[in-house]
C-alpha atoms as a PDB file:
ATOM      1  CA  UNK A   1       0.000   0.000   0.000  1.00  0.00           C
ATOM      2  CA  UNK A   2       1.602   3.241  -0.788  1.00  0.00           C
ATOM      3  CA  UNK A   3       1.832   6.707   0.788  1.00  0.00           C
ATOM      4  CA  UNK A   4      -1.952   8.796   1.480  1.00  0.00           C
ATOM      5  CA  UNK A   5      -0.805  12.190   0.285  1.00  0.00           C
ATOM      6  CA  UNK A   6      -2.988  15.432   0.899  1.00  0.00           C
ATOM      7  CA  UNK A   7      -3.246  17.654  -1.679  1.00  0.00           C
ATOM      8  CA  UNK A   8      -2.046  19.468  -3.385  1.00  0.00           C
ATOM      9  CA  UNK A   9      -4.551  21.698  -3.373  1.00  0.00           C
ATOM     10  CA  UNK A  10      -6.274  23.501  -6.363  1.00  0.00           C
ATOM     11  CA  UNK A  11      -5.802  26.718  -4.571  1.00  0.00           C
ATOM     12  CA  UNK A  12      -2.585  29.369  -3.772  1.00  0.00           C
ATOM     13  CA  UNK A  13      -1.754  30.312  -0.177  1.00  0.00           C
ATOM     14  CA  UNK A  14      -0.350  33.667   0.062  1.00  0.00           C
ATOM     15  CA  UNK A  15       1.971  35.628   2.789  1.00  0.00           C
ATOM     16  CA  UNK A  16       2.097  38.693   2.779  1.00  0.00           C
ATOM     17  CA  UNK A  17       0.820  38.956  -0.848  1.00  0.00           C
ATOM     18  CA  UNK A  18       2.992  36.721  -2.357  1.00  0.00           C
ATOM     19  CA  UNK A  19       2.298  32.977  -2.841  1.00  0.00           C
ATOM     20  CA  UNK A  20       3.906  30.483  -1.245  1.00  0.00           C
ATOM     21  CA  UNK A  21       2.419  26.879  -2.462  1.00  0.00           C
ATOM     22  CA  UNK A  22      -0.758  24.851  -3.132  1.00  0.00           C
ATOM     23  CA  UNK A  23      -3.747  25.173  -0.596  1.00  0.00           C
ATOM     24  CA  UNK A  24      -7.220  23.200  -0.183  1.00  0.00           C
ATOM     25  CA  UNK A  25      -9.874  24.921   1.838  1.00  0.00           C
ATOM     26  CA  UNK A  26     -11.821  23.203   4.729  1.00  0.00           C
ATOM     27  CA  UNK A  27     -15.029  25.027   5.179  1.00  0.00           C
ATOM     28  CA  UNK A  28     -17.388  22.537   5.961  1.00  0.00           C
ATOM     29  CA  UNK A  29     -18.108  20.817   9.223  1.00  0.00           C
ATOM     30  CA  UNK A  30     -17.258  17.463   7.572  1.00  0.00           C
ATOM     31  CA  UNK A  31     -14.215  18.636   6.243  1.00  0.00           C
ATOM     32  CA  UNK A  32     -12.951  20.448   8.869  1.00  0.00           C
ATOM     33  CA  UNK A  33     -13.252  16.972  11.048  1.00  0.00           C
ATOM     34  CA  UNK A  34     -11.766  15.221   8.596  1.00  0.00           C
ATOM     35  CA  UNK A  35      -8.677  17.712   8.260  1.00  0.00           C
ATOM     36  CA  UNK A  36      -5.630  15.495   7.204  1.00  0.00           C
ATOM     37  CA  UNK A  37      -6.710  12.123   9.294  1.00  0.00           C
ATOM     38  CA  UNK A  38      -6.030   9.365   7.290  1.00  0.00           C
ATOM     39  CA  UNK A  39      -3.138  10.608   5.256  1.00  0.00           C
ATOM     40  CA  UNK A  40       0.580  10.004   5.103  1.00  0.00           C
ATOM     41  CA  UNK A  41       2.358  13.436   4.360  1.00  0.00           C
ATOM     42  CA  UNK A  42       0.662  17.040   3.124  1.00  0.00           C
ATOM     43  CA  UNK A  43       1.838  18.618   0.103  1.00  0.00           C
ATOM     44  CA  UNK A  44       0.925  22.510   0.442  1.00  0.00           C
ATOM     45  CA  UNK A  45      -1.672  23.613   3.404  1.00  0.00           C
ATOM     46  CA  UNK A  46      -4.606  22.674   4.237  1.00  0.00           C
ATOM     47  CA  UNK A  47      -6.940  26.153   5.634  1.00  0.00           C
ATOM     48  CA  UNK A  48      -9.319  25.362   7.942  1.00  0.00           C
ATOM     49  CA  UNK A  49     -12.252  27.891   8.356  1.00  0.00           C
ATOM     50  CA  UNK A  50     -13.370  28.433  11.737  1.00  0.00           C
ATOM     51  CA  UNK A  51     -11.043  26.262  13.329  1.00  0.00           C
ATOM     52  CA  UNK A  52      -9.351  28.017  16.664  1.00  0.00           C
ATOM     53  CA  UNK A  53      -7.321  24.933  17.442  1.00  0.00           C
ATOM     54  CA  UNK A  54      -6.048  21.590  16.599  1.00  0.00           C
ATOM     55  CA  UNK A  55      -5.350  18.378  17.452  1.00  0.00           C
ATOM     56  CA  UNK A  56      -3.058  15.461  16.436  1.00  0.00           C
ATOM     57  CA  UNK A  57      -4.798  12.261  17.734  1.00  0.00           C
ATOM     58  CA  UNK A  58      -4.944   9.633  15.178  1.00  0.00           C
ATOM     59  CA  UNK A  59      -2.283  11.705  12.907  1.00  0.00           C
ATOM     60  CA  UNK A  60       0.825   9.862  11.585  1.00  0.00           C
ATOM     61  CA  UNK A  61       3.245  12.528  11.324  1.00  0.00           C
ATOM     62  CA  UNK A  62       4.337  15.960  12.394  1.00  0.00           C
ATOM     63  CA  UNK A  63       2.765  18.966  11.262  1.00  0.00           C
ATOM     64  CA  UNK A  64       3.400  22.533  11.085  1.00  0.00           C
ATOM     65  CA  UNK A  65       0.294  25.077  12.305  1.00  0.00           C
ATOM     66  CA  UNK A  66      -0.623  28.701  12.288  1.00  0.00           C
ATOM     67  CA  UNK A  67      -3.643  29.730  13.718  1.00  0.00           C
ATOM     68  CA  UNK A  68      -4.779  32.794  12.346  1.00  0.00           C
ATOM     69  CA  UNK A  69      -6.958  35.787  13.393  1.00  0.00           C
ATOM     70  CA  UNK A  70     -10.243  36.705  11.262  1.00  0.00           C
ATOM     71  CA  UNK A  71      -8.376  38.948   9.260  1.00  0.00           C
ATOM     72  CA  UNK A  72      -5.218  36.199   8.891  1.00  0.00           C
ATOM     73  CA  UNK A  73      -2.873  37.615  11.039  1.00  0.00           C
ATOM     74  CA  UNK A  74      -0.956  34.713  12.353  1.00  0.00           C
ATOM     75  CA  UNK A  75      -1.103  34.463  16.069  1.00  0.00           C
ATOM     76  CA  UNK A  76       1.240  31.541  16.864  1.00  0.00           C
ATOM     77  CA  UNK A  77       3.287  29.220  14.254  1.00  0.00           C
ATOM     78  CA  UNK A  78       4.201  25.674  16.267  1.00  0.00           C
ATOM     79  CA  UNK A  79       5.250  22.448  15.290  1.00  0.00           C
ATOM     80  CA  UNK A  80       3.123  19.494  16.456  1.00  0.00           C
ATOM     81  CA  UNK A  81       3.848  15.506  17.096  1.00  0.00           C
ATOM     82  CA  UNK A  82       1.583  12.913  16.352  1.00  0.00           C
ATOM     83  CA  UNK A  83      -0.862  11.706  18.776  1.00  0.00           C
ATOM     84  CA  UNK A  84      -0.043  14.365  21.257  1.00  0.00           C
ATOM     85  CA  UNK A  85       0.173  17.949  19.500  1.00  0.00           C
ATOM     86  CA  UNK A  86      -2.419  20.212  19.877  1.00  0.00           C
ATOM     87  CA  UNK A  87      -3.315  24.155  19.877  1.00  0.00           C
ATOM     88  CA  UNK A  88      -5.217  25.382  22.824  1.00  0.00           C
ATOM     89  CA  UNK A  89      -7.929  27.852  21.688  1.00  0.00           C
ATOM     90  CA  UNK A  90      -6.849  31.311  21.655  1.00  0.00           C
ATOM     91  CA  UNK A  91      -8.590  35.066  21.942  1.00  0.00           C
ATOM     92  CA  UNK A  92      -8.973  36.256  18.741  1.00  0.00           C
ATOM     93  CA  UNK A  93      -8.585  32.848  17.072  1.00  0.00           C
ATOM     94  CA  UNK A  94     -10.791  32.096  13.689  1.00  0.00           C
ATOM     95  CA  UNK A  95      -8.869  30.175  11.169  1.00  0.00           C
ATOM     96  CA  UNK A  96      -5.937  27.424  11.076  1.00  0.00           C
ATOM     97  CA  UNK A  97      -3.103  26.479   8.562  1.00  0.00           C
ATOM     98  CA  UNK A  98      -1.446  22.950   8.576  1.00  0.00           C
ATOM     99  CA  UNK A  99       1.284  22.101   6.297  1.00  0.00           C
ATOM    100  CA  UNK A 100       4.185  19.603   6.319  1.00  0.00           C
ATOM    101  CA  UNK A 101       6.801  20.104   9.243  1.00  0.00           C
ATOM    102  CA  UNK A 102       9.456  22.585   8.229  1.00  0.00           C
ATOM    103  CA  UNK A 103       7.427  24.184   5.180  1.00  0.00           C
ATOM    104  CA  UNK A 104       6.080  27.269   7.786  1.00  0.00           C
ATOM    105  CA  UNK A 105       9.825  28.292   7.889  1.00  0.00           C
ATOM    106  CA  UNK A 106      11.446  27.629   4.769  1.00  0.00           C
ATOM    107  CA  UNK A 107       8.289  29.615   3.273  1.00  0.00           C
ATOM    108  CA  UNK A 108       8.870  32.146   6.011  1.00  0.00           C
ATOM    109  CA  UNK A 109       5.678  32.053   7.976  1.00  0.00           C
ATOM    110  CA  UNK A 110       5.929  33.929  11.498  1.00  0.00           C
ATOM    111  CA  UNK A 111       3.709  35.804  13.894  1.00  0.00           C
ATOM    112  CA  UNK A 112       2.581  39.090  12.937  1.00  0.00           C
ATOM    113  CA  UNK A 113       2.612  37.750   9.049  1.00  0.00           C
ATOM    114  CA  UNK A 114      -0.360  37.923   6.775  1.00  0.00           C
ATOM    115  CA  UNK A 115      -1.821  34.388   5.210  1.00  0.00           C
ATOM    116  CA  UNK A 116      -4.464  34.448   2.812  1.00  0.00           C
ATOM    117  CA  UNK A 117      -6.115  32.058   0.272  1.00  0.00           C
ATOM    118  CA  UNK A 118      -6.140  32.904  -3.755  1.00  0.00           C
ATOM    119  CA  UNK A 119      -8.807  31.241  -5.097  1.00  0.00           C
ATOM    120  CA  UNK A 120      -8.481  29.855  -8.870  1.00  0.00           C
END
């Protein structure tokens, strides 16, 4: 059985302005729930609508997060293990990132930045 990759997805995620990679959008319940369970590795982000806060139970590997603000503001950028990574919910909170561990930095993601989805 071979590797359950996420995404990419049909969609740009931009900081600052600028894109960075390939982004899928999570704005249903259902989707949201599902986030990346049942996958292997993530190729681009995955953006999570009203999602405050994560958690890694039942994931297989590590993930980078950002939660975001309503306006996409990042709040907080963390890496998280499987099975016991999570984001507590925080003031201000509306909207979540996850993309493979690492990709957050070498794409320059940090507090204070501004993440936003370009829709094709």
């Amino acid at each position: 059985m071979g590797l359950r990759t996420f995404g990419p997805g049909p969609h740009r995620l931009l900081r600052n302005g600028l894109p960075v990679g390939a982004c899928a959008v999570a704005d249903t319940a259902r989707s949201r729930r599902k986030g990346l369970l049942g996958t292997d590795e993530v190729t681009g982000a995955l953006w999570l609508t009203r999602c405050p806060s994560v958690h890694m139970v039942g994931m297989r590997y590590p993930i980078d997060v950002a939660v975001l603000d309503k306006d996409g503001t990042v709040l907080r950028v963390a890496t998280l293990r499987p099975w016991i990574g999570m984001t507590r919910p925080r003031l201000r909170a509306a909207v979540t990132v996850e993309a493979a561990a690492g990709a957050f930095s070498s794409w320059g993601v940090e507090p204070g930045d501004r993440l936003a989805v370009e829709y094709e």
